[in-house]
C-alpha atoms as a PDB file:
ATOM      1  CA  UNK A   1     -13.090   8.993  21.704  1.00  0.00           C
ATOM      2  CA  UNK A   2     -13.398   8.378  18.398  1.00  0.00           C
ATOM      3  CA  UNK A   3      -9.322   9.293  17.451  1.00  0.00           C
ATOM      4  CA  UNK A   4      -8.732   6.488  19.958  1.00  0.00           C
ATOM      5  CA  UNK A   5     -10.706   3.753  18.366  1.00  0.00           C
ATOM      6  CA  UNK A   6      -8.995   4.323  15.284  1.00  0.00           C
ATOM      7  CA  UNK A   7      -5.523   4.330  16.888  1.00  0.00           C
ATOM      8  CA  UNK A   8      -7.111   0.758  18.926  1.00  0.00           C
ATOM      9  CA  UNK A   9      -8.207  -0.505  15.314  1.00  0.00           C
ATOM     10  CA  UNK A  10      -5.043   0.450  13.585  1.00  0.00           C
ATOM     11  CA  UNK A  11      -2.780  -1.037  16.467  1.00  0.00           C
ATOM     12  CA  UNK A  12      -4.899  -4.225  16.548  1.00  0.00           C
ATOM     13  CA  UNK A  13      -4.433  -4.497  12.137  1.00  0.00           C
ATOM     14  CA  UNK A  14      -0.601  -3.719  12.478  1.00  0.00           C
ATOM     15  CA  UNK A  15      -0.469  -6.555  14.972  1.00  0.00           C
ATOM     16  CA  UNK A  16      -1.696  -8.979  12.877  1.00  0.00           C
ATOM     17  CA  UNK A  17      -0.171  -8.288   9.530  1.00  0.00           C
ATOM     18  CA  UNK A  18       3.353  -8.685  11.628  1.00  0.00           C
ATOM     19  CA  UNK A  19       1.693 -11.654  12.278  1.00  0.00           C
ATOM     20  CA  UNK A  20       0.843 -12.900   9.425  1.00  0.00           C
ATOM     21  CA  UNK A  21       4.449 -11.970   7.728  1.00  0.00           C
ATOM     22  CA  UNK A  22       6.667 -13.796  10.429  1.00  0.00           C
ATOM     23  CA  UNK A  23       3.865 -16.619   9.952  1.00  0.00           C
ATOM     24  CA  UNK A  24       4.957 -16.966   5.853  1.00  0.00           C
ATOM     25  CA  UNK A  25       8.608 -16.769   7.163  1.00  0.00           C
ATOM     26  CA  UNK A  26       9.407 -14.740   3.559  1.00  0.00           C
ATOM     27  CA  UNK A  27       9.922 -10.810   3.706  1.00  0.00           C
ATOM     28  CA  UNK A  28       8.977  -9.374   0.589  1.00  0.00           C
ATOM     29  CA  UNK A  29      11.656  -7.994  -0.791  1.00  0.00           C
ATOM     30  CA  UNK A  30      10.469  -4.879  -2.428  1.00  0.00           C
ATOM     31  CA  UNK A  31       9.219  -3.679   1.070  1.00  0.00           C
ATOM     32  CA  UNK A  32      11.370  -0.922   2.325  1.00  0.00           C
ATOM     33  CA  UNK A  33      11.315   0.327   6.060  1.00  0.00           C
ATOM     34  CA  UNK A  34       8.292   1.649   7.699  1.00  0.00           C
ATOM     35  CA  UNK A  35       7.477   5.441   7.340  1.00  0.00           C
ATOM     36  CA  UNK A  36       4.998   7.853   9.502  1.00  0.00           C
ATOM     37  CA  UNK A  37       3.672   9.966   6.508  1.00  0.00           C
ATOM     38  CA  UNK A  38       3.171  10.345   2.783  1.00  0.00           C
ATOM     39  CA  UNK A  39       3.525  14.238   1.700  1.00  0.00           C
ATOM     40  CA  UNK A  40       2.421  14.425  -1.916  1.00  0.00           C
ATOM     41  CA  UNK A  41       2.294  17.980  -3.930  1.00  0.00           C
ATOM     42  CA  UNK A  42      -1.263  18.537  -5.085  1.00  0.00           C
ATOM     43  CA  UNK A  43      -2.616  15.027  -5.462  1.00  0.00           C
ATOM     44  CA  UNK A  44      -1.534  11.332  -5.384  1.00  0.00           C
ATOM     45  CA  UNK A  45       0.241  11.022  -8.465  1.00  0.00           C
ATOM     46  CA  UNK A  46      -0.806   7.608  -8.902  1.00  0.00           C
ATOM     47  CA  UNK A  47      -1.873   4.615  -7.433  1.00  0.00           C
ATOM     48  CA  UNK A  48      -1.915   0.998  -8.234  1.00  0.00           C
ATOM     49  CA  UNK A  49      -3.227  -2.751  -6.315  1.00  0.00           C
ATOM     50  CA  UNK A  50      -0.796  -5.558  -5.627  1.00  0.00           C
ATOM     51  CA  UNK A  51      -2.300  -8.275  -7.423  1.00  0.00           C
ATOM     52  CA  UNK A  52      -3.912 -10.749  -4.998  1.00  0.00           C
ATOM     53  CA  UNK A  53      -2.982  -9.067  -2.191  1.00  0.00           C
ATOM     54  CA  UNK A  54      -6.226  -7.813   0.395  1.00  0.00           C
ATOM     55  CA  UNK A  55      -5.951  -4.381   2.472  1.00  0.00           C
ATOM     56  CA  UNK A  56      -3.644  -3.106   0.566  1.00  0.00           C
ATOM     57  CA  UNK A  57      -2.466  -0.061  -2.381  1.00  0.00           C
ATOM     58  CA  UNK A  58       0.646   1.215  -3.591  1.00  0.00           C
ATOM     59  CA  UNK A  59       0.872   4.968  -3.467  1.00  0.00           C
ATOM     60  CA  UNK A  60       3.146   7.174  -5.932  1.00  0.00           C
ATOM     61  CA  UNK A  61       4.893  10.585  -4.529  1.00  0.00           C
ATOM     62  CA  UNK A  62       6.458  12.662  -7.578  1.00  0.00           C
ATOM     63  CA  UNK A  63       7.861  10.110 -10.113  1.00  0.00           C
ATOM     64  CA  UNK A  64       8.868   6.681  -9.216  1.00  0.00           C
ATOM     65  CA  UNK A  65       8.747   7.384  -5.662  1.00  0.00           C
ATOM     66  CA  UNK A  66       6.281   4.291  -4.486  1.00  0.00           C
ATOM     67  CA  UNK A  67       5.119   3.593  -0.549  1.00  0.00           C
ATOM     68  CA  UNK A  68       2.461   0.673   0.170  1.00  0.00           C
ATOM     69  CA  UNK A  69      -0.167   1.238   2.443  1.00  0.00           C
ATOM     70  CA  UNK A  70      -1.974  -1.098   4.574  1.00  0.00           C
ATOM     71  CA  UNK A  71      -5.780  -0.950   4.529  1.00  0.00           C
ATOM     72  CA  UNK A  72      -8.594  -1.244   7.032  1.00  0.00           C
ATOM     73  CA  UNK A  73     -11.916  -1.469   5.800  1.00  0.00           C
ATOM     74  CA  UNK A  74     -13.971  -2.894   2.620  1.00  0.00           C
ATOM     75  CA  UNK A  75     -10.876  -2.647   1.368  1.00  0.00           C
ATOM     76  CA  UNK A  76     -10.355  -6.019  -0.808  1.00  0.00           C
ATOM     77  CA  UNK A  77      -8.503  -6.823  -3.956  1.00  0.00           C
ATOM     78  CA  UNK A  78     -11.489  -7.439  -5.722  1.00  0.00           C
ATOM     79  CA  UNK A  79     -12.719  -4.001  -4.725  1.00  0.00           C
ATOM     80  CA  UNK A  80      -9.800  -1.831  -5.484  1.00  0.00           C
ATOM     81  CA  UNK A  81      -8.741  -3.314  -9.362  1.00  0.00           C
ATOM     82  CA  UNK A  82     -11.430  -1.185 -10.332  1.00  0.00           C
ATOM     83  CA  UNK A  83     -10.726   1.736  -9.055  1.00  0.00           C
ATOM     84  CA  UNK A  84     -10.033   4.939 -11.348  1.00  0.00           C
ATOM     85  CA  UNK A  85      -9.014   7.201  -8.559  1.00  0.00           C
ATOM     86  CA  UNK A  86      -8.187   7.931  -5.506  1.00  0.00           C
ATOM     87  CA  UNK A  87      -8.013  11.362  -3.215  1.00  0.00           C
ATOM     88  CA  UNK A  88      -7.467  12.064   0.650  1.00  0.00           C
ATOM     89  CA  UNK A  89     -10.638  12.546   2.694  1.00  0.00           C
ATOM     90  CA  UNK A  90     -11.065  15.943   3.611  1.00  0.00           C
ATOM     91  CA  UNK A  91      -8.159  17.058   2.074  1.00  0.00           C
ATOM     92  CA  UNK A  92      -8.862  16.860  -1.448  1.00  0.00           C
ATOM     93  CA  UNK A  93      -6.080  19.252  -3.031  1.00  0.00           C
ATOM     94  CA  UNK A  94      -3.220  16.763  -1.403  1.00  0.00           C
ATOM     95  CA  UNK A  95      -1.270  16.874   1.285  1.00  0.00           C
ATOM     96  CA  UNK A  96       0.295  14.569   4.004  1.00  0.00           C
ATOM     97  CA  UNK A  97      -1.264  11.177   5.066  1.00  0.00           C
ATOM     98  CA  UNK A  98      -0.656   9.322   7.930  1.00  0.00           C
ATOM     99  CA  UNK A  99      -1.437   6.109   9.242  1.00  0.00           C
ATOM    100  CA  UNK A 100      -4.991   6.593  10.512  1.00  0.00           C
ATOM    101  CA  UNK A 101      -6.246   8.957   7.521  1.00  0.00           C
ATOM    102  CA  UNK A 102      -8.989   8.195   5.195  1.00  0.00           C
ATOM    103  CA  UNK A 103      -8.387   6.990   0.945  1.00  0.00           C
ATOM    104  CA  UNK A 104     -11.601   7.083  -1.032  1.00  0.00           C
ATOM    105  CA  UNK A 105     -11.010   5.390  -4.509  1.00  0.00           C
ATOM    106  CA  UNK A 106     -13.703   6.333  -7.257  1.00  0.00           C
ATOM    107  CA  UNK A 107     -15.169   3.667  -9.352  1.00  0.00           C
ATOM    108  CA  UNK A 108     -15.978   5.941 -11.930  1.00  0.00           C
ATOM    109  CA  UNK A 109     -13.564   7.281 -14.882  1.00  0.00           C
ATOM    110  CA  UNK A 110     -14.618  11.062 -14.170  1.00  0.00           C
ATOM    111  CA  UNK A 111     -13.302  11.130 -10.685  1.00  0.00           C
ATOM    112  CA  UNK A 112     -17.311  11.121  -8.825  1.00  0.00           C
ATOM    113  CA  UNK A 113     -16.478  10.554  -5.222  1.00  0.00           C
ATOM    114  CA  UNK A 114     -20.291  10.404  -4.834  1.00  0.00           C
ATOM    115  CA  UNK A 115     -21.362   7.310  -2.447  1.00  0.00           C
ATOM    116  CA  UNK A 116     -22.361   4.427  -4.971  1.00  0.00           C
ATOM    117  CA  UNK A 117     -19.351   4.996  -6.930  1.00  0.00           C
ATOM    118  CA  UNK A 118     -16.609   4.971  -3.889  1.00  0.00           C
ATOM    119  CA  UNK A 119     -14.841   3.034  -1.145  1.00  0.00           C
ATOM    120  CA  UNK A 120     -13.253   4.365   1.854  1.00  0.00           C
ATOM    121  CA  UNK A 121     -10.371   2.976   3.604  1.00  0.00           C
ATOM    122  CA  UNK A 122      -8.031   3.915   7.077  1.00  0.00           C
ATOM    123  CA  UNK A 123      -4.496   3.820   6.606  1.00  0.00           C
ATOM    124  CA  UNK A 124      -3.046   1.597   9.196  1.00  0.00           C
ATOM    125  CA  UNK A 125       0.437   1.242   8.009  1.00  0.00           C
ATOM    126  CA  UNK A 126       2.982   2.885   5.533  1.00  0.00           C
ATOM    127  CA  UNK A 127       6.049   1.626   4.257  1.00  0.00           C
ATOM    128  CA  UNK A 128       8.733   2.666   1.358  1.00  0.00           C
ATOM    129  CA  UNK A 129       8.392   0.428  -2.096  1.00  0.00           C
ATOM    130  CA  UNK A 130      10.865  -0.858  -4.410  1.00  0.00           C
ATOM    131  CA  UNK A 131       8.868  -2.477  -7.392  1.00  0.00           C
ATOM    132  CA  UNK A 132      12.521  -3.257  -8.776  1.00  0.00           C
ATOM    133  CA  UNK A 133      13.406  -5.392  -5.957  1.00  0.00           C
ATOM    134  CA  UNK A 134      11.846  -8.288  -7.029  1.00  0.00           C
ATOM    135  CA  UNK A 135      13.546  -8.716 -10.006  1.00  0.00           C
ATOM    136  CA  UNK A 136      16.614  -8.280  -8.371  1.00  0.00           C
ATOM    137  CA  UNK A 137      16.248 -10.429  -6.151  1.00  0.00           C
ATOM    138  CA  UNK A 138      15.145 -13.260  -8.222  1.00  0.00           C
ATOM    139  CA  UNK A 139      18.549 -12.182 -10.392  1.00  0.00           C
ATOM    140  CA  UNK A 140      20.461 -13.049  -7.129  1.00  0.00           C
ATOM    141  CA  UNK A 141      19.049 -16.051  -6.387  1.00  0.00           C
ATOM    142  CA  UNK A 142      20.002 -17.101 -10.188  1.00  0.00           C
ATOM    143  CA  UNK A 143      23.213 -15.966 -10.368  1.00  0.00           C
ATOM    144  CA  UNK A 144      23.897 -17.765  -6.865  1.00  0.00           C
ATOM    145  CA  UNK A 145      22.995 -21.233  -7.857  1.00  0.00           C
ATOM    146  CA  UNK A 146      24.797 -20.889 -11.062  1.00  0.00           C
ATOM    147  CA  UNK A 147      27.820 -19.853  -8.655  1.00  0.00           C
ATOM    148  CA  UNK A 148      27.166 -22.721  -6.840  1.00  0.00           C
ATOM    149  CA  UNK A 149      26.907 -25.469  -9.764  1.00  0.00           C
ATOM    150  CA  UNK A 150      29.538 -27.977 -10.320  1.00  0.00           C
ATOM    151  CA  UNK A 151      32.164 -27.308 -12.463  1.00  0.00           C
ATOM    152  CA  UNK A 152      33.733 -30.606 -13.556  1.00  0.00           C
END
């Protein structure tokens, strides 16, 4: 009973972050396709917020290698900045997550998982991340109106 109320909750936050991106009409381009897991060696190698962006944290597997998760939960901008780190619930020597798994991120420097100091969030959504792609495609959109400029 309970597996199926997180499978209802995640289904029902997938639908409306589709939502909401076909409602802004521009597709970040740094988001790569959608994946059903995250297998990391030992531990998350690292882990960062997208600046002004709610129910939502960018993962790193091995170097460079960067997914974005969607959130459920207290899971706020304003709550994650602070965070120091991060582990799987249950699982805390690593392993795979799926959409539906548990993140608790530590407030505290010495990795205390302890309830004051944490927040827990579901995974509802994983997909690959290109933190270059921005920058390229800004460079495209430059080069393309300088292509397009008038030449006389």
């Amino acid at each position: 009973m309970k597996r199926s109320g997180i499978a209802f909750l995640t289904l029902l936050a997938g639908l409306s972050v589709s939502a909401a991106a076909a409602e802004s009409g521009k597709a970040d381009p740094r988001l790569g396709e959608q994946v059903d897991r995250i297998c990391f060696g030992r531990n998350i190698n690292n882990f960062k917020t997208i600046e002004g962006e709610d129910d939502a944290i960018l993962l790193e597997k091995g170097v460079n290698d960067w997914y974005k998760a969607t959130l459920i939960g207290a899971c706020n901008y304003s709550q994650l900045k602070w965070a120091q780190a991060v582990a799987i619930d249950q699982r805390p020597a690593g392993g795979c997550v799926t959409p539906g798994d548990y993140l608790i991120f530590s407030r505290s420097a010495f990795g205390d998982f302890s309830f004051p100091n944490t927040t827990r969030c579901a995974i509802s959504e994983i997909y690959r991340w290109n933190p270059d792609a921005a920058a390229d495609a800004a460079k495209d959109r430059a080069d393309g109106e300088g292509a397009s400029g008038d030449e006389n």
